[in-house]
PDB file of N, CA and C in Angstrom:
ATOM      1  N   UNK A   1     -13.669   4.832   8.272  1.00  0.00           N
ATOM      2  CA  UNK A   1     -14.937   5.350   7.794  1.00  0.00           C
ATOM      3  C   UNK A   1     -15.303   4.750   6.438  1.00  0.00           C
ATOM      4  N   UNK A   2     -14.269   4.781   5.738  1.00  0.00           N
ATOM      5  CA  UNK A   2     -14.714   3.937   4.099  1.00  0.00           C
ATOM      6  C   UNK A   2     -15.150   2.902   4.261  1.00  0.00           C
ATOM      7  N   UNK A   3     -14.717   1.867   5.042  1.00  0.00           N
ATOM      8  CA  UNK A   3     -15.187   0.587   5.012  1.00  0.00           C
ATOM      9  C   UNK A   3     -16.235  -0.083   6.120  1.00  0.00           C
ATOM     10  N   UNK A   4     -17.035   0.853   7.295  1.00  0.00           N
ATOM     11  CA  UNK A   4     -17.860   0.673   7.531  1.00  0.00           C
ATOM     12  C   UNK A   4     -18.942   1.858   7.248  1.00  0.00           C
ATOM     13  N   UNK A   5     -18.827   3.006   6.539  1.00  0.00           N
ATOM     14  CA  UNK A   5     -19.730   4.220   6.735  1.00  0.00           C
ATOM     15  C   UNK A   5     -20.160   4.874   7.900  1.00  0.00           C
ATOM     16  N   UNK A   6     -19.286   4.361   8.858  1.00  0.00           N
ATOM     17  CA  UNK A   6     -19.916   5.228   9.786  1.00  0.00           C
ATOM     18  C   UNK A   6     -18.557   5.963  10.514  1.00  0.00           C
ATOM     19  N   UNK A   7     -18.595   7.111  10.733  1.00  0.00           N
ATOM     20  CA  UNK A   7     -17.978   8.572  11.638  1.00  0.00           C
ATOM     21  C   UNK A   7     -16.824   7.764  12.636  1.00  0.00           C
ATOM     22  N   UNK A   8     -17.611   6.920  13.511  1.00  0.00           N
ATOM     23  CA  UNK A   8     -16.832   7.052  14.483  1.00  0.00           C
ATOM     24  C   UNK A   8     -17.430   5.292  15.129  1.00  0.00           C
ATOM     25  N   UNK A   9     -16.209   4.571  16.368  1.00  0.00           N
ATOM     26  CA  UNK A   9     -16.390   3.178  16.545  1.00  0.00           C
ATOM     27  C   UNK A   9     -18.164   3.432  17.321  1.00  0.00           C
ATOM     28  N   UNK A  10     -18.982   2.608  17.183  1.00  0.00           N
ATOM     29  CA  UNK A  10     -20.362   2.501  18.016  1.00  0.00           C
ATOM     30  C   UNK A  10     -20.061   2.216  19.299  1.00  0.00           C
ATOM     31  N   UNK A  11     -20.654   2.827  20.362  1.00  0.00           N
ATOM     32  CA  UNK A  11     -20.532   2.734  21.972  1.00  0.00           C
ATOM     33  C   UNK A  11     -20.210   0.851  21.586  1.00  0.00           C
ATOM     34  N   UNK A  12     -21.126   0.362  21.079  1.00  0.00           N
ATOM     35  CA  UNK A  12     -21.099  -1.378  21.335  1.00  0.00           C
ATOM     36  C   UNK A  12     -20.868  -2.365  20.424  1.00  0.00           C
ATOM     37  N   UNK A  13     -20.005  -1.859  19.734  1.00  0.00           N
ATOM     38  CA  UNK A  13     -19.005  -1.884  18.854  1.00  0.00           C
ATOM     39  C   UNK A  13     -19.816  -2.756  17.464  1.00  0.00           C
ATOM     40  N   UNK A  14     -19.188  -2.987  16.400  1.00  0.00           N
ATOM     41  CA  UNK A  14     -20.348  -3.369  14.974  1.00  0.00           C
ATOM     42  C   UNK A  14     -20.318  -4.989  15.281  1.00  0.00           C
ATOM     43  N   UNK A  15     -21.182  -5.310  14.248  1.00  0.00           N
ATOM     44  CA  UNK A  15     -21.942  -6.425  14.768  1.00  0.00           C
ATOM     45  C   UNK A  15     -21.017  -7.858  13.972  1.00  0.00           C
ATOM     46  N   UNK A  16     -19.687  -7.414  13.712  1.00  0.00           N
ATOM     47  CA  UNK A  16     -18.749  -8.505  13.267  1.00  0.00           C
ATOM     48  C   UNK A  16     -17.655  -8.261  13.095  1.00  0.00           C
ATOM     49  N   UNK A  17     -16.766  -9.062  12.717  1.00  0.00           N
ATOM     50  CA  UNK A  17     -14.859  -8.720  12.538  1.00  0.00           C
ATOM     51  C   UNK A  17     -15.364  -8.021  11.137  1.00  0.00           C
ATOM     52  N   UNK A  18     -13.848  -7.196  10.134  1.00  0.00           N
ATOM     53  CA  UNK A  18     -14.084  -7.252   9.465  1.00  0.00           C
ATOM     54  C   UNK A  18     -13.528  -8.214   8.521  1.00  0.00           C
ATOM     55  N   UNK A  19     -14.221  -8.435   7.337  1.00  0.00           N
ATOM     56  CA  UNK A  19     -13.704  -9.801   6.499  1.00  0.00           C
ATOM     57  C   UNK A  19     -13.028  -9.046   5.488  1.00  0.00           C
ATOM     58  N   UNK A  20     -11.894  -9.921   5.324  1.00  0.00           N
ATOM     59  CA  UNK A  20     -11.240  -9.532   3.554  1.00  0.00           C
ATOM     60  C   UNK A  20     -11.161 -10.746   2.851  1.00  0.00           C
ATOM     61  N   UNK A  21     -11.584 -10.230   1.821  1.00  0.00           N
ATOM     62  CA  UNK A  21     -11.773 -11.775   0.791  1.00  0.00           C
ATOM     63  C   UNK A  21     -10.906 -11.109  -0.520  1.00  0.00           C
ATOM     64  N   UNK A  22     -10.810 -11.826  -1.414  1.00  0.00           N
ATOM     65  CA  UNK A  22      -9.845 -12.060  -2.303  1.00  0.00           C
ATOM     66  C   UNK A  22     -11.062 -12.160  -3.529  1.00  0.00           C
ATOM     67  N   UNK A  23     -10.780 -11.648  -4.770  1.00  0.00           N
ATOM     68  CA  UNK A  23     -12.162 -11.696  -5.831  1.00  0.00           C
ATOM     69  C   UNK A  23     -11.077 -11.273  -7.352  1.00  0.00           C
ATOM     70  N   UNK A  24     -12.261 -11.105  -8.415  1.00  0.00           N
ATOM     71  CA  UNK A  24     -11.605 -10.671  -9.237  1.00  0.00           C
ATOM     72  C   UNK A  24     -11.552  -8.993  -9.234  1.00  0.00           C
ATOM     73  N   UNK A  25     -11.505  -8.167  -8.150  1.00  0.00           N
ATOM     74  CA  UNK A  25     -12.211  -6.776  -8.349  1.00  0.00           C
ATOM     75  C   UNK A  25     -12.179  -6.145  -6.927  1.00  0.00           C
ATOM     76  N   UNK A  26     -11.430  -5.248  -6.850  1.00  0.00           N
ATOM     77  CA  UNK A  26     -11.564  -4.374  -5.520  1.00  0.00           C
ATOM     78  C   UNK A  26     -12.485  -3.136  -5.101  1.00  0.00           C
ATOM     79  N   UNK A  27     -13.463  -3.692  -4.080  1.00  0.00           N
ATOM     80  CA  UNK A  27     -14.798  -3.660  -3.532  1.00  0.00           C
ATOM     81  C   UNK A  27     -14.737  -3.832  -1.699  1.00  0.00           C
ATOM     82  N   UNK A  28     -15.378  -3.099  -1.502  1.00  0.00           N
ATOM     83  CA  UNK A  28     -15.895  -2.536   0.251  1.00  0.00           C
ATOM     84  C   UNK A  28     -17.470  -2.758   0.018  1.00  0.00           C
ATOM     85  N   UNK A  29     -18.288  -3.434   0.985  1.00  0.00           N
ATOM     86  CA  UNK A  29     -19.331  -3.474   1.231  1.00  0.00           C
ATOM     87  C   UNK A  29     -19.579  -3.086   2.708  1.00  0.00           C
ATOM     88  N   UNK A  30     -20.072  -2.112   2.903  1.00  0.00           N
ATOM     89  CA  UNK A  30     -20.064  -1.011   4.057  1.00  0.00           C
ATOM     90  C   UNK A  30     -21.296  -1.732   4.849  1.00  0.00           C
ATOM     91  N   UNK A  31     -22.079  -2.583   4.373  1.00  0.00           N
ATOM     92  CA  UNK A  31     -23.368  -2.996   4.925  1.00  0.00           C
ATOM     93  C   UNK A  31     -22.331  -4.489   5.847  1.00  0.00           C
ATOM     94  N   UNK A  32     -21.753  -5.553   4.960  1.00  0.00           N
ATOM     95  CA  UNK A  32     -21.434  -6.743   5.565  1.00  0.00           C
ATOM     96  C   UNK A  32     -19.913  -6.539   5.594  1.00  0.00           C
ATOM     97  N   UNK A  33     -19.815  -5.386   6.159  1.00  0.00           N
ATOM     98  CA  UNK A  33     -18.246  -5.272   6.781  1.00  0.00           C
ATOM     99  C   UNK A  33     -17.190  -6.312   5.973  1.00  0.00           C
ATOM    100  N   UNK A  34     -16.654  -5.623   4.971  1.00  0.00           N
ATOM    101  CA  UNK A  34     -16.259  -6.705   4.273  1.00  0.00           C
ATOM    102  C   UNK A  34     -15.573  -5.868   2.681  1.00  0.00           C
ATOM    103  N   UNK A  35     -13.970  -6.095   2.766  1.00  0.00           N
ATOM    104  CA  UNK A  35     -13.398  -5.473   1.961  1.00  0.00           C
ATOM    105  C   UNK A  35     -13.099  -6.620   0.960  1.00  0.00           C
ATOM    106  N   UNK A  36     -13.100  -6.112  -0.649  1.00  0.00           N
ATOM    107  CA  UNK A  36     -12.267  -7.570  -1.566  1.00  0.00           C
ATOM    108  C   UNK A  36     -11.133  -6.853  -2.320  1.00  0.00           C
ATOM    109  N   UNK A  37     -10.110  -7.779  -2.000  1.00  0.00           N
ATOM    110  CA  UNK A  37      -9.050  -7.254  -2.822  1.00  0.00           C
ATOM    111  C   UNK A  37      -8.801  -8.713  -4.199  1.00  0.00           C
ATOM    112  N   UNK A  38      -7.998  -7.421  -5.233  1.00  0.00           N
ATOM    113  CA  UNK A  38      -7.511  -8.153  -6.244  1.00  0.00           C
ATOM    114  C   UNK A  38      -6.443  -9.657  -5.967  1.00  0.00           C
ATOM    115  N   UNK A  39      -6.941 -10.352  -6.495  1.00  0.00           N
ATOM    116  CA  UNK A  39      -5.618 -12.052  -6.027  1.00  0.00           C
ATOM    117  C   UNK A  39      -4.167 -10.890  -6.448  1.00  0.00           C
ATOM    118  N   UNK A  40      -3.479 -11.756  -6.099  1.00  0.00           N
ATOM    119  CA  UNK A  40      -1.854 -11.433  -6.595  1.00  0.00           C
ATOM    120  C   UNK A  40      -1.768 -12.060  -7.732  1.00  0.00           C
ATOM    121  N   UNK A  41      -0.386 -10.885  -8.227  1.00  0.00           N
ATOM    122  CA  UNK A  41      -0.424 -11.730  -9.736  1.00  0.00           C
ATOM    123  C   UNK A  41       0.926 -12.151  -9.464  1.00  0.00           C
ATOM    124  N   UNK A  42       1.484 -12.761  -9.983  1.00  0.00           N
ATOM    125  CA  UNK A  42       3.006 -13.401  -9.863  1.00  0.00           C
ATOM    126  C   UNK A  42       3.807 -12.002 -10.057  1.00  0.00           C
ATOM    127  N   UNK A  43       3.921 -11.349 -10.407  1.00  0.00           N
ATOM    128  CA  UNK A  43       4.909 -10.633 -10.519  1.00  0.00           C
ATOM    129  C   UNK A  43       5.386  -9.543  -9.267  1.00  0.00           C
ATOM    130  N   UNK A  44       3.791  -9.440  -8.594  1.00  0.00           N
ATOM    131  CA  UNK A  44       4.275  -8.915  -7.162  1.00  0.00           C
ATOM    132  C   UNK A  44       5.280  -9.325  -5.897  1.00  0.00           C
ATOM    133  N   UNK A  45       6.262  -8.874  -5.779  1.00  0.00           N
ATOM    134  CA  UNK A  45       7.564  -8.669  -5.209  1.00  0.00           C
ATOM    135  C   UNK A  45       7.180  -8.920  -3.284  1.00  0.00           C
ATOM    136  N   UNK A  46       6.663  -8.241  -3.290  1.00  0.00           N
ATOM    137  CA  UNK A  46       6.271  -7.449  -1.957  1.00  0.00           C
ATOM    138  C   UNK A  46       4.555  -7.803  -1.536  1.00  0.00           C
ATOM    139  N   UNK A  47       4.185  -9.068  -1.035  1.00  0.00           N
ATOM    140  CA  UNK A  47       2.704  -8.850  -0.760  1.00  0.00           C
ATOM    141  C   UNK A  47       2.257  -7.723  -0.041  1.00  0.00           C
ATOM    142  N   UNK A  48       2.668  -7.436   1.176  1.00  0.00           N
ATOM    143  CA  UNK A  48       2.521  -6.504   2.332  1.00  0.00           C
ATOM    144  C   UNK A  48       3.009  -5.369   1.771  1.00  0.00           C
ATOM    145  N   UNK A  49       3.538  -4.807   1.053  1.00  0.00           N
ATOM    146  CA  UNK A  49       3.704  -3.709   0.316  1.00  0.00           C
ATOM    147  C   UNK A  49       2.282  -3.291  -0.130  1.00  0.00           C
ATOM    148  N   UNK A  50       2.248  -4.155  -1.005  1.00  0.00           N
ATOM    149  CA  UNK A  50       1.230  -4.344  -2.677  1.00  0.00           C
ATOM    150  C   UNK A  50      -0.081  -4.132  -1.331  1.00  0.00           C
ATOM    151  N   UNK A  51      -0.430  -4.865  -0.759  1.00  0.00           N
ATOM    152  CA  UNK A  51      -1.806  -5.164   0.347  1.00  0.00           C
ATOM    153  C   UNK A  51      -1.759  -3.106   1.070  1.00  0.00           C
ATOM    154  N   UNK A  52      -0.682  -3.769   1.307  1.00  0.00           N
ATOM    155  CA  UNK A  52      -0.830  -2.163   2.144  1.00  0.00           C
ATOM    156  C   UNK A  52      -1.107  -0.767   1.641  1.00  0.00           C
ATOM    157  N   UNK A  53      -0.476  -0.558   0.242  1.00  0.00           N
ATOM    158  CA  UNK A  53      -0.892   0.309  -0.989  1.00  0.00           C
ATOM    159  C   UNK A  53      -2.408   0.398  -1.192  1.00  0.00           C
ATOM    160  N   UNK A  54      -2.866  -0.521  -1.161  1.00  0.00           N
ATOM    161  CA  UNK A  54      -4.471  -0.993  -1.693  1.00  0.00           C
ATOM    162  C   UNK A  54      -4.758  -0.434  -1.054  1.00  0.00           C
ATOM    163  N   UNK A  55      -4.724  -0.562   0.242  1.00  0.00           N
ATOM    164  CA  UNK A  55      -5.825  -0.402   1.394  1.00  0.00           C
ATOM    165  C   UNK A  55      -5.297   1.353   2.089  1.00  0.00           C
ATOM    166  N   UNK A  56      -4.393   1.973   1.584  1.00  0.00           N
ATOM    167  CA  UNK A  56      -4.088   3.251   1.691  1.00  0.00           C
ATOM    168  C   UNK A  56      -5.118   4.460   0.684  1.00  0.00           C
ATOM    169  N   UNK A  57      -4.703   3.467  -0.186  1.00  0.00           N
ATOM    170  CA  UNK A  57      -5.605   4.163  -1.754  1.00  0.00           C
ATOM    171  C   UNK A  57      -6.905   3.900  -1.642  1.00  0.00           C
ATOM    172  N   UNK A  58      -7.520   2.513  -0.813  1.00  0.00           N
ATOM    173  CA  UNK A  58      -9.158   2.518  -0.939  1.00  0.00           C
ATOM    174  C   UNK A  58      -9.772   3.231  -1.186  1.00  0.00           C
ATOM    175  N   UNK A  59      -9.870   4.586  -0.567  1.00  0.00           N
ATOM    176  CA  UNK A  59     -10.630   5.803  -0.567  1.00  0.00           C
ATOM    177  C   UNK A  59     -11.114   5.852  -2.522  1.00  0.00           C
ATOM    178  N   UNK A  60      -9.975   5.525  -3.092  1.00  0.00           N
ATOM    179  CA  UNK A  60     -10.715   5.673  -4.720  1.00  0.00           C
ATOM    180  C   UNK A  60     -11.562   4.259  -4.882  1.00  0.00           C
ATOM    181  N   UNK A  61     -11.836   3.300  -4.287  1.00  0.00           N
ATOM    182  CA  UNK A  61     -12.732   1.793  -4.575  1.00  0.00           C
ATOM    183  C   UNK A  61     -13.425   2.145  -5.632  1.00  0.00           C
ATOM    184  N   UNK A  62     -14.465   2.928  -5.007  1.00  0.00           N
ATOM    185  CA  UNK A  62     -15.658   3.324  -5.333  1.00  0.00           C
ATOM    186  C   UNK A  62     -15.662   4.513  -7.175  1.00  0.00           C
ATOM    187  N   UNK A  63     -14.625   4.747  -7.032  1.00  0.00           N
ATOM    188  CA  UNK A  63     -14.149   5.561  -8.101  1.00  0.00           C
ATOM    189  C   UNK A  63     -13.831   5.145  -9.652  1.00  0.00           C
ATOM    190  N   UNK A  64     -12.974   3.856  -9.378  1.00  0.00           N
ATOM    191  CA  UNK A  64     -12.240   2.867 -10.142  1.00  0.00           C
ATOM    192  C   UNK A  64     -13.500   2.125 -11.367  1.00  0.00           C
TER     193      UNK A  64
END
């Protein structure tokens, strides 16, 4: 729901994959289906950890 705004999948499903891009700044654009996460910084251990955290916590994006 956070990252397209809508309830529930559409009978005919949305009108693209969704994209993740990489930026200076973590951001969901609910219109062009399309999440940005922070680059890695060297000191992260664990990408798939670190990625997976993000995208657990999204719900605050908009907060931050």
């Amino acid at each position: 729901m956070w990252m397209t705004g809508s309830s529930e999948i559409p009978a005919v499903g949305f009108h693209k994959l969704i994209d993740i891009e990489f930026g200076l700044e973590e951001r969901v654009n609910t219109c062009a289906l399309c999440v940005t996460l922070k680059h890695l910084t060297p000191m992260v251990e664990d990408p798939v950890l670190y990625f997976t955290e993000r995208l657990i916590n999204s719900s605050r994006f908009g907060a931050m």
